[in-house]
N, C-alpha and C. Protein backbone atom coordinates (compact mmCIF):
# COMPACT_ATOMS: atom_id res chain seq x y z
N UNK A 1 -13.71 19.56 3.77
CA UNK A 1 -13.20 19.17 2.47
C UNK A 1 -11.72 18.79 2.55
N UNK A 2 -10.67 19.59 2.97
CA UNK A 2 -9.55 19.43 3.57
C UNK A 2 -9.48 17.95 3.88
N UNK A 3 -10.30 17.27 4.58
CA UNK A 3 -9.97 16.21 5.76
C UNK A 3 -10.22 15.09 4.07
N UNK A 4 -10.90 14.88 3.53
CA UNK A 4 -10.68 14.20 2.15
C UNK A 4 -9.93 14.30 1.35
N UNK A 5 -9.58 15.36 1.30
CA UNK A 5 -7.74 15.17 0.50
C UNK A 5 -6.73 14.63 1.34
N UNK A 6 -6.71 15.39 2.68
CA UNK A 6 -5.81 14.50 3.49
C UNK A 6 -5.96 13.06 3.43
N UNK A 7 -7.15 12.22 3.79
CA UNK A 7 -7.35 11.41 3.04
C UNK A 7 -6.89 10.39 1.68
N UNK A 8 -7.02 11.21 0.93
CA UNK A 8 -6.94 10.79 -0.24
C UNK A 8 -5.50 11.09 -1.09
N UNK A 9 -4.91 12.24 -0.21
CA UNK A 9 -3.16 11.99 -0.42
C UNK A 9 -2.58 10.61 0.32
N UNK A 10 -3.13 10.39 1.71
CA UNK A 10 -2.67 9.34 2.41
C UNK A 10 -2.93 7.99 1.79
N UNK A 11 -4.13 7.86 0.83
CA UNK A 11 -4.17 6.47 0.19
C UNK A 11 -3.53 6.36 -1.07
N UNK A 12 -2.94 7.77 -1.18
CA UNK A 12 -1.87 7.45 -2.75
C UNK A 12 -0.51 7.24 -1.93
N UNK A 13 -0.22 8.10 -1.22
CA UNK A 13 0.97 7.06 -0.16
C UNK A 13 1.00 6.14 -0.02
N UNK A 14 0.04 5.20 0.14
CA UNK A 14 0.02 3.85 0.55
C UNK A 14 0.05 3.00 -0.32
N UNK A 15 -0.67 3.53 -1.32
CA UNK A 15 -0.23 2.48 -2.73
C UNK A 15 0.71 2.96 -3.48
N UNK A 16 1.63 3.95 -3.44
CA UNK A 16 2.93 4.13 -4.06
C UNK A 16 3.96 3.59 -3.11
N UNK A 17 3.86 3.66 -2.01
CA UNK A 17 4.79 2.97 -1.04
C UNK A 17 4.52 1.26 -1.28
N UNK A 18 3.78 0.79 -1.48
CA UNK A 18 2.94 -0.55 -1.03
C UNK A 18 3.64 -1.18 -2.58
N UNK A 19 3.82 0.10 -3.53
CA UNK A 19 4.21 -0.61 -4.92
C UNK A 19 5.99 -0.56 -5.13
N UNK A 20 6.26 -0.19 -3.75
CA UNK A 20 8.07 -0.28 -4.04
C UNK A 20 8.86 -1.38 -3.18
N UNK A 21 7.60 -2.78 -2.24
CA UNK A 21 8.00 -3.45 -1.88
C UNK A 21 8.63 -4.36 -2.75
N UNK A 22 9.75 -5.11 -3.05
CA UNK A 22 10.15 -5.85 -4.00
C UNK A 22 9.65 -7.34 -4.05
N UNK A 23 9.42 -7.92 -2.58
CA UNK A 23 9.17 -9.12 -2.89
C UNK A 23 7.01 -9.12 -3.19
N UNK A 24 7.18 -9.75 -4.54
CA UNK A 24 5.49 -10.15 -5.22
C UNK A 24 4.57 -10.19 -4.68
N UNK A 25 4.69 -11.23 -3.78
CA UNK A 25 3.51 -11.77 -2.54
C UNK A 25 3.18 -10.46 -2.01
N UNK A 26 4.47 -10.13 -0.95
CA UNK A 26 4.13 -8.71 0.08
C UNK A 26 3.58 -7.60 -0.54
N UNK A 27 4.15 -7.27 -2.02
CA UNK A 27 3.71 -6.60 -2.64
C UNK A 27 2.20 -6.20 -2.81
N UNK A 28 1.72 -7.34 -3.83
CA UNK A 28 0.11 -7.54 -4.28
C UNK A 28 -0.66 -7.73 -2.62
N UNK A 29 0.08 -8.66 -2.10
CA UNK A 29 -0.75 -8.30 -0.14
C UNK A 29 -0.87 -6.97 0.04
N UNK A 30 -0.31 -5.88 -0.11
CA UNK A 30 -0.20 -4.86 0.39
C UNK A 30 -1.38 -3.90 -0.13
N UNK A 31 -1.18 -4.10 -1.42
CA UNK A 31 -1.49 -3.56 -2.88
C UNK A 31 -3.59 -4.16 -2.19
N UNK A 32 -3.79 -4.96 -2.02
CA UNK A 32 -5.23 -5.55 -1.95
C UNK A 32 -5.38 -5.11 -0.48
N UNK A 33 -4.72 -5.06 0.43
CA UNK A 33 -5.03 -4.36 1.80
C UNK A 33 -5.17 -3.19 1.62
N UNK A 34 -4.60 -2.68 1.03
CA UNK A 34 -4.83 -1.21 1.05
C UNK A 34 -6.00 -0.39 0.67
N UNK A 35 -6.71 -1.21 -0.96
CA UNK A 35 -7.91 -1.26 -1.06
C UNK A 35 -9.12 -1.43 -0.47
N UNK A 36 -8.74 -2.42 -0.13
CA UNK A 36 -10.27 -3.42 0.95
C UNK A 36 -10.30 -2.12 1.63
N UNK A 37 -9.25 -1.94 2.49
CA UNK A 37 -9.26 -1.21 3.67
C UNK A 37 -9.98 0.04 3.79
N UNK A 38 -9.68 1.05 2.65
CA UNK A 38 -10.48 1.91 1.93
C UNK A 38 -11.26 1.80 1.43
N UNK A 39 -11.76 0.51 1.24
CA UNK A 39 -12.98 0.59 0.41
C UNK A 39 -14.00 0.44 1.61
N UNK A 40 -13.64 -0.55 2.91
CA UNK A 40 -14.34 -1.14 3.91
C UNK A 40 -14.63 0.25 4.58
N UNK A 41 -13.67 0.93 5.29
CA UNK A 41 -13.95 2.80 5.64
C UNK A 41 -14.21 3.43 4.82
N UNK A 42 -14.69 3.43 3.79
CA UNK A 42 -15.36 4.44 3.38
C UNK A 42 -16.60 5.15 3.64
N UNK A 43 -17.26 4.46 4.46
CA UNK A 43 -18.68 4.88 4.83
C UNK A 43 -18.87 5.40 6.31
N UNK A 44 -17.76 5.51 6.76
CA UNK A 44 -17.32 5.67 8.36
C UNK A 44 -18.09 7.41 8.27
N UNK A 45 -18.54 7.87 9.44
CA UNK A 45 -18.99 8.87 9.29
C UNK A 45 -18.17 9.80 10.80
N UNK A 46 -18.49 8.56 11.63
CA UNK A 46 -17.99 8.86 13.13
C UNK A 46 -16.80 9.62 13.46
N UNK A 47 -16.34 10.94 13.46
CA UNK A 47 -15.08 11.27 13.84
C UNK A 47 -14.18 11.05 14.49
N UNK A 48 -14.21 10.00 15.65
CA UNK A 48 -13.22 9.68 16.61
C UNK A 48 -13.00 8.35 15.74
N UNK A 49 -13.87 7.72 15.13
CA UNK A 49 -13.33 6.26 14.57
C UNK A 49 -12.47 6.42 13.33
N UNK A 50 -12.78 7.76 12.46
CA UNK A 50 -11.95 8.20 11.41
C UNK A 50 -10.68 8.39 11.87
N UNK A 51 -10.85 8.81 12.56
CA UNK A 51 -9.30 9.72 13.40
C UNK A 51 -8.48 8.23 14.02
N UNK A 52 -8.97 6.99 14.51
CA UNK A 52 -8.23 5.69 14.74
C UNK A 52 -7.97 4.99 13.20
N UNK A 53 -8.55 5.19 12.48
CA UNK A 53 -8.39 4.47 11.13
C UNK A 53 -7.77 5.38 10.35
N UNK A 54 -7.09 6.47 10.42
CA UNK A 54 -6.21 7.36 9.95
C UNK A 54 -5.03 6.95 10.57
N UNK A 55 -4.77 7.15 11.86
CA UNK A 55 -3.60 7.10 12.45
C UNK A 55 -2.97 5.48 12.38
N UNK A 56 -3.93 4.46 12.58
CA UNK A 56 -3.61 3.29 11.76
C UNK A 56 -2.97 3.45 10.37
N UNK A 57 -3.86 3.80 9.13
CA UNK A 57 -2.90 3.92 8.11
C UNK A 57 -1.75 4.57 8.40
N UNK A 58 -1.27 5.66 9.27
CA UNK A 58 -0.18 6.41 9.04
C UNK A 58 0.73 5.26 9.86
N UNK A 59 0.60 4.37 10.75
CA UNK A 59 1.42 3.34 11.04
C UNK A 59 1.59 2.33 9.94
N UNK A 60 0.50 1.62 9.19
CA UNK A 60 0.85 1.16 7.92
C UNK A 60 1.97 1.65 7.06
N UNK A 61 1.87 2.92 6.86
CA UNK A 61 2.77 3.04 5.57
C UNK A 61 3.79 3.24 5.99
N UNK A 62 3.85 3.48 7.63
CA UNK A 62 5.65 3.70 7.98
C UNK A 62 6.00 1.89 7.88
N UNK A 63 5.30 1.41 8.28
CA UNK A 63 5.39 0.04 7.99
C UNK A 63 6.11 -0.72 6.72
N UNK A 64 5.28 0.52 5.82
CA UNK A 64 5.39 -0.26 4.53
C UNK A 64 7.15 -0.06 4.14
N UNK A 65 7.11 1.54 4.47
CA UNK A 65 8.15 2.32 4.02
C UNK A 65 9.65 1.07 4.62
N UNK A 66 9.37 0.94 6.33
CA UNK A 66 10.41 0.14 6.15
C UNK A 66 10.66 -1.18 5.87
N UNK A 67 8.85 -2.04 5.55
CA UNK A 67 9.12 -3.11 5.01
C UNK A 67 10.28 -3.26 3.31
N UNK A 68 9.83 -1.68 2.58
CA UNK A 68 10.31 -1.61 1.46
C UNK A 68 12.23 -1.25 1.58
N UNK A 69 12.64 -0.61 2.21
CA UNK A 69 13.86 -0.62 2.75
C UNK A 69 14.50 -1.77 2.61
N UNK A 70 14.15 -2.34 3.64
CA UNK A 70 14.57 -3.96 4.04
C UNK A 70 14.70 -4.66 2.71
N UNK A 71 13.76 -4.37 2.07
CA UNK A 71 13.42 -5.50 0.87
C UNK A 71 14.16 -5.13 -0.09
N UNK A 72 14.95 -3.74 -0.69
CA UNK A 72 15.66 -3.55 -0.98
C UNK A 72 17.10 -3.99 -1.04
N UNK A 73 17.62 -3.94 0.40
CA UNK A 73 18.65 -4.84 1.28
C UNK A 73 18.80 -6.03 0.49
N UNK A 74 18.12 -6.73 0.77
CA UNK A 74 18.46 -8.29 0.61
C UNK A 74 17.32 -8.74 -0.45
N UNK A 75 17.33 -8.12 -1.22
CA UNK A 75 17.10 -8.45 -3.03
C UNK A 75 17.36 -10.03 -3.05
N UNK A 76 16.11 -10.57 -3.69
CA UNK A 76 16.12 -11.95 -4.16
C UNK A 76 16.09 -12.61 -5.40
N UNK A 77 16.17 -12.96 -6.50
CA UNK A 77 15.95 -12.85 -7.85
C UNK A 77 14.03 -12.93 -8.02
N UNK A 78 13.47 -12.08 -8.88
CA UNK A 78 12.54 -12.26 -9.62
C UNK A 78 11.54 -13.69 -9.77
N UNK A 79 10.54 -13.50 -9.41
CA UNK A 79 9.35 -15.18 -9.52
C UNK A 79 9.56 -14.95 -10.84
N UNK A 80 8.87 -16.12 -11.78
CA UNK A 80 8.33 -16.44 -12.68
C UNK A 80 7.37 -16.03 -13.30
N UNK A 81 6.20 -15.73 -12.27
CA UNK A 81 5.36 -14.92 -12.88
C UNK A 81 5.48 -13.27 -12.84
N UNK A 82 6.88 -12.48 -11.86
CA UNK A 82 6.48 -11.28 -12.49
C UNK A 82 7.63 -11.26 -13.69
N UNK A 83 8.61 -12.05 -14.25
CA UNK A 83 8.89 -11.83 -15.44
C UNK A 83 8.12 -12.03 -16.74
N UNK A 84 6.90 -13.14 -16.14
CA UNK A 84 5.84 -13.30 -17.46
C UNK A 84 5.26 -11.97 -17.25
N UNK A 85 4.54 -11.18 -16.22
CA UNK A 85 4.45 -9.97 -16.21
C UNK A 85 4.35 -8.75 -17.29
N UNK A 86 5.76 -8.86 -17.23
CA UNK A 86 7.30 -7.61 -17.35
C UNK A 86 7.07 -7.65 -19.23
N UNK A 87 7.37 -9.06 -19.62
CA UNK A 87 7.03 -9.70 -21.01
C UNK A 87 5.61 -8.86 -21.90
N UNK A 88 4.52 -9.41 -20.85
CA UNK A 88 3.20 -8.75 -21.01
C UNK A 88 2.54 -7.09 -21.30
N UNK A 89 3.72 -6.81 -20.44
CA UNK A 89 3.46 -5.27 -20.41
C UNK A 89 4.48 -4.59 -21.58
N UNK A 90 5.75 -5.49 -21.90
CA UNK A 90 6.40 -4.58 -22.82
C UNK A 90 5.82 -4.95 -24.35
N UNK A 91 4.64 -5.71 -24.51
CA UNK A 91 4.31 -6.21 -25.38
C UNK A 91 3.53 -5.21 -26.04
């Protein structure tokens, strides 16, 4: 039971990390990889293949972590569509 929460803390990592990249594209890329990805392993039963597709995600999100860093750094102004967004949601 354990090994599914571990799990399942590690895929809220990944989409809270995946949601503090700033630039849109990388963002929503991240945001839909992360899914698929979990959605595609989910049926994995095999323990040695779980255990490679774990330690993969845990390289992902260090990934992410310093893709999000970086992206911080060197801030670009805002697309177009996430200020139509931003509009949408405060509506």
């Amino acid at each position: 039971m354990s090994k599914k929460i571990d799990i399942l803390k590690l895929y809220k990592s990944l989409m809270r990390e995946s949601q503090k990249i700033p630039d849109y594209n990388f963002r929503n890329y991240a945001l839909r990889k992360v899914r698929d990805s979990f959605k595609a392993n989910s049926s994995i039963t095999d323990a040695t293949l779980l255990k490679n597709e774990v330690q993969d995600a845990f390289k992902n999100l260090d990934i992410m972590k310093r893709q999000a860093a970086i992206g911080q750094m060197y801030s670009a102004e805002k697309l177009v569509i996430e200020n139509i967004e931003n509009d949408i949601k405060s509506w």
